[in-house]
N, C-alpha and C. Protein backbone atom coordinates (compact mmCIF):
# COMPACT_ATOMS: atom_id res chain seq x y z
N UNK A 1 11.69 5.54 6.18
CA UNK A 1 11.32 4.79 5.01
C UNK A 1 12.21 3.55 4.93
N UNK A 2 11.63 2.60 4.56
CA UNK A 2 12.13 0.85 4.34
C UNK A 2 13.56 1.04 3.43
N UNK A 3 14.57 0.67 3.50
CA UNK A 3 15.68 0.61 2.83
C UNK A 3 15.35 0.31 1.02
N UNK A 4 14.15 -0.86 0.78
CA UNK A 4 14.42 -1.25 0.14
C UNK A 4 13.28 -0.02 -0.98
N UNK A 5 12.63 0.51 0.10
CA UNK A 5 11.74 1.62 -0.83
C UNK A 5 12.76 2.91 -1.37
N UNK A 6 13.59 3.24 -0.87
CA UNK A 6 14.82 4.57 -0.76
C UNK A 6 15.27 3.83 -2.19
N UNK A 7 15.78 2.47 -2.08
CA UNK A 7 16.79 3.10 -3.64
C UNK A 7 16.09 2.24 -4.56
N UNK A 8 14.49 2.03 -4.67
CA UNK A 8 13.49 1.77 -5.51
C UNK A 8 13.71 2.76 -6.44
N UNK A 9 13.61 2.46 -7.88
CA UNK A 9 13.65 3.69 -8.58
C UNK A 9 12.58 3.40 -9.81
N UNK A 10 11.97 4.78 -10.08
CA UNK A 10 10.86 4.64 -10.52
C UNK A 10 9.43 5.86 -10.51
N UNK A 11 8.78 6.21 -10.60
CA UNK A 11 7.70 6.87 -10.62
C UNK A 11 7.16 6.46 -9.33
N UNK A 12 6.59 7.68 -8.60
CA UNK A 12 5.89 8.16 -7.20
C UNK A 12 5.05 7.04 -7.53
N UNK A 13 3.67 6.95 -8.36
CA UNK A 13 2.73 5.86 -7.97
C UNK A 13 3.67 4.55 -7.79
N UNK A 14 4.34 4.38 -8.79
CA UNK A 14 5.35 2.84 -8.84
C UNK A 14 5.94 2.09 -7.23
N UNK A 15 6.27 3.33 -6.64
CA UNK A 15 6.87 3.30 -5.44
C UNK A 15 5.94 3.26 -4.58
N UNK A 16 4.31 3.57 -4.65
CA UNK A 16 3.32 3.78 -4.02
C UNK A 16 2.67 2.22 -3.87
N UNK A 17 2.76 1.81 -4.85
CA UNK A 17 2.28 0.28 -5.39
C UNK A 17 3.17 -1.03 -3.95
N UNK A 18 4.77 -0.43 -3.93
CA UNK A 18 5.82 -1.20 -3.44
C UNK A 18 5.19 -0.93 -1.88
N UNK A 19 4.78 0.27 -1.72
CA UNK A 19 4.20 0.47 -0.15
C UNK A 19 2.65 -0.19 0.14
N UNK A 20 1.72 -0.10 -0.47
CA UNK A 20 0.76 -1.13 -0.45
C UNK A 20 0.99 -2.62 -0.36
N UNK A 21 2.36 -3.05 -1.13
CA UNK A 21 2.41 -3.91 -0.83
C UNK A 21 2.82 -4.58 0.50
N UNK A 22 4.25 -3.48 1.12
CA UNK A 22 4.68 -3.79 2.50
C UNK A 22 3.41 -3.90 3.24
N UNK A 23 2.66 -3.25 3.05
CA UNK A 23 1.55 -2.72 4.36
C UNK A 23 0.70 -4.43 4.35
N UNK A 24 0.21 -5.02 2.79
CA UNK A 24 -0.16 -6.05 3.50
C UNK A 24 0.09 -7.52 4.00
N UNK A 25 1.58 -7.08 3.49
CA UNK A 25 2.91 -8.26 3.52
C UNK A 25 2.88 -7.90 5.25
N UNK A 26 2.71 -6.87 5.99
CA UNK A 26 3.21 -6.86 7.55
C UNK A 26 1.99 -7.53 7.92
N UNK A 27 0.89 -6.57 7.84
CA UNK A 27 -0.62 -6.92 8.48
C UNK A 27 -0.69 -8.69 7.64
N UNK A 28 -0.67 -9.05 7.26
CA UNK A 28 -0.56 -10.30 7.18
C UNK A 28 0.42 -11.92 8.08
N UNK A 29 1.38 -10.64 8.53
CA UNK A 29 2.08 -11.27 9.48
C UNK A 29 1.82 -11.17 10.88
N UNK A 30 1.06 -10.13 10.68
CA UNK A 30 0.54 -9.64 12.38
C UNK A 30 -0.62 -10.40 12.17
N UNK A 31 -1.27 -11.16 11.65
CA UNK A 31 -2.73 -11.95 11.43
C UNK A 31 -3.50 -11.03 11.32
N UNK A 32 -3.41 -9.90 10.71
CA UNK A 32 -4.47 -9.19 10.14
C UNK A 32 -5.03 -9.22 8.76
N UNK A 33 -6.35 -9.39 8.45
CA UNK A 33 -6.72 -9.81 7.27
C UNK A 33 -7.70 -8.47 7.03
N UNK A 34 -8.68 -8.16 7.75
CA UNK A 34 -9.31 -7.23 6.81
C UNK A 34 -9.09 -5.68 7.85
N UNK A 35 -9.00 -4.68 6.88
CA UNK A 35 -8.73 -2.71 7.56
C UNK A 35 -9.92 -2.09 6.88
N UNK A 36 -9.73 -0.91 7.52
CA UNK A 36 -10.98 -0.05 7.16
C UNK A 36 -9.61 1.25 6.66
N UNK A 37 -9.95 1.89 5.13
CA UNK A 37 -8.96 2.32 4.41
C UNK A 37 -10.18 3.55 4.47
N UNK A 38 -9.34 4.72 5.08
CA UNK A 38 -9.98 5.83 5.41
C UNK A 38 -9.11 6.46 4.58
N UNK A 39 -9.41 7.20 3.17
CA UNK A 39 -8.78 7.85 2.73
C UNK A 39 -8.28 9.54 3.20
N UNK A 40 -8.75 10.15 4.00
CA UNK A 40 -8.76 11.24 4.66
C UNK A 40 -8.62 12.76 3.82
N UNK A 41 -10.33 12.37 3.20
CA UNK A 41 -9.89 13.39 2.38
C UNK A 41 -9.88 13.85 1.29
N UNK A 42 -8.82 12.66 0.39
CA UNK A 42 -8.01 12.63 -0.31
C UNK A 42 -9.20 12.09 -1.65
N UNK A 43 -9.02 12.22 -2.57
CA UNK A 43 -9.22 11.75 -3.66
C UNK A 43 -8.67 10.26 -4.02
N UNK A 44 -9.89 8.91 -4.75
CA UNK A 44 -9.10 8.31 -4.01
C UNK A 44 -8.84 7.75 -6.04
N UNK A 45 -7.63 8.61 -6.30
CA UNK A 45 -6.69 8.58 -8.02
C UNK A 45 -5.43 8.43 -7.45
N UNK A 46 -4.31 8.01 -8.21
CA UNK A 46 -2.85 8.27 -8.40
C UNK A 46 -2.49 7.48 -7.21
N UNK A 47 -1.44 7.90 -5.85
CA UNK A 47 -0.78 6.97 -5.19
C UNK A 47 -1.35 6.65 -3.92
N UNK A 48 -2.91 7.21 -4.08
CA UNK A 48 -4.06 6.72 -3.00
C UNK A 48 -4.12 5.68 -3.29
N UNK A 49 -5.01 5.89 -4.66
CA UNK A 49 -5.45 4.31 -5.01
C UNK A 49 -4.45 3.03 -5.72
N UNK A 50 -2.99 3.50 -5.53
CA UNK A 50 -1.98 2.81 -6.07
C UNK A 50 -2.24 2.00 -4.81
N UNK A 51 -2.12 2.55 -3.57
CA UNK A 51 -1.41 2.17 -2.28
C UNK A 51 -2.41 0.75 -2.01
N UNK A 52 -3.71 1.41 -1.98
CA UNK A 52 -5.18 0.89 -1.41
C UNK A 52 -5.01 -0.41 -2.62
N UNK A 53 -5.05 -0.46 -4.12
CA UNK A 53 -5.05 -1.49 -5.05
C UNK A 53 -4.30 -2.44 -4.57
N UNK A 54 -3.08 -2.09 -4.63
CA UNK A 54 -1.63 -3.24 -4.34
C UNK A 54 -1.97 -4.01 -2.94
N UNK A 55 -2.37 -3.00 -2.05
CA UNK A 55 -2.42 -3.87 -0.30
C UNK A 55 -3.74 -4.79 -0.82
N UNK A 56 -4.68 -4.64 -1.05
CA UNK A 56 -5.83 -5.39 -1.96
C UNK A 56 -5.48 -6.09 -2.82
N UNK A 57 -4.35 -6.23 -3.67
CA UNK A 57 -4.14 -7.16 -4.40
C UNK A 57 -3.11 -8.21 -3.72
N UNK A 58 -3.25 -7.75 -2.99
CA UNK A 58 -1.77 -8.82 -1.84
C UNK A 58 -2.46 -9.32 -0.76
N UNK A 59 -3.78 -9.21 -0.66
CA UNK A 59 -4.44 -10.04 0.35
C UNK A 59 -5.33 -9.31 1.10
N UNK A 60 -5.22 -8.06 1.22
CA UNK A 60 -5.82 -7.54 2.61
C UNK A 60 -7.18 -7.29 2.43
N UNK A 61 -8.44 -7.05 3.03
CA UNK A 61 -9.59 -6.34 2.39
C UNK A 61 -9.94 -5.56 3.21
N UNK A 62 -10.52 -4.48 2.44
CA UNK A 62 -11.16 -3.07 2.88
C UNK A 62 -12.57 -3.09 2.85
């Protein structure tokens, strides 16, 4: 885990939000613009759709 996520402090989604964001702060640097967001599963409430919102609100599209 990213240094700066470890002494994030805060609520699981909160911290979920900070990882959506890395994800499209990198893929944005790698020139990636749009992913296919396979939830696996999962229901997509709480730090699914924290993760999936934030990388979406930071540029990426699904």
């Amino acid at each position: 885990m990213e240094k700066e996520l470890r002494t994030f402090t805060g609520d699981k989604t909160a911290k979920a939000k900070q990882v959506g964001e890395l994800i499209a702060k990198r893929a944005k640097e790698k020139g990636v613009s749009t992913v296919v967001f396979d939830r696996g599963g999962n229901k997509f409430h709480g730090r699914v759709a924290a993760v999936a919102t934030s990388a979406r609100a930071n540029g990426l599209e699904f």
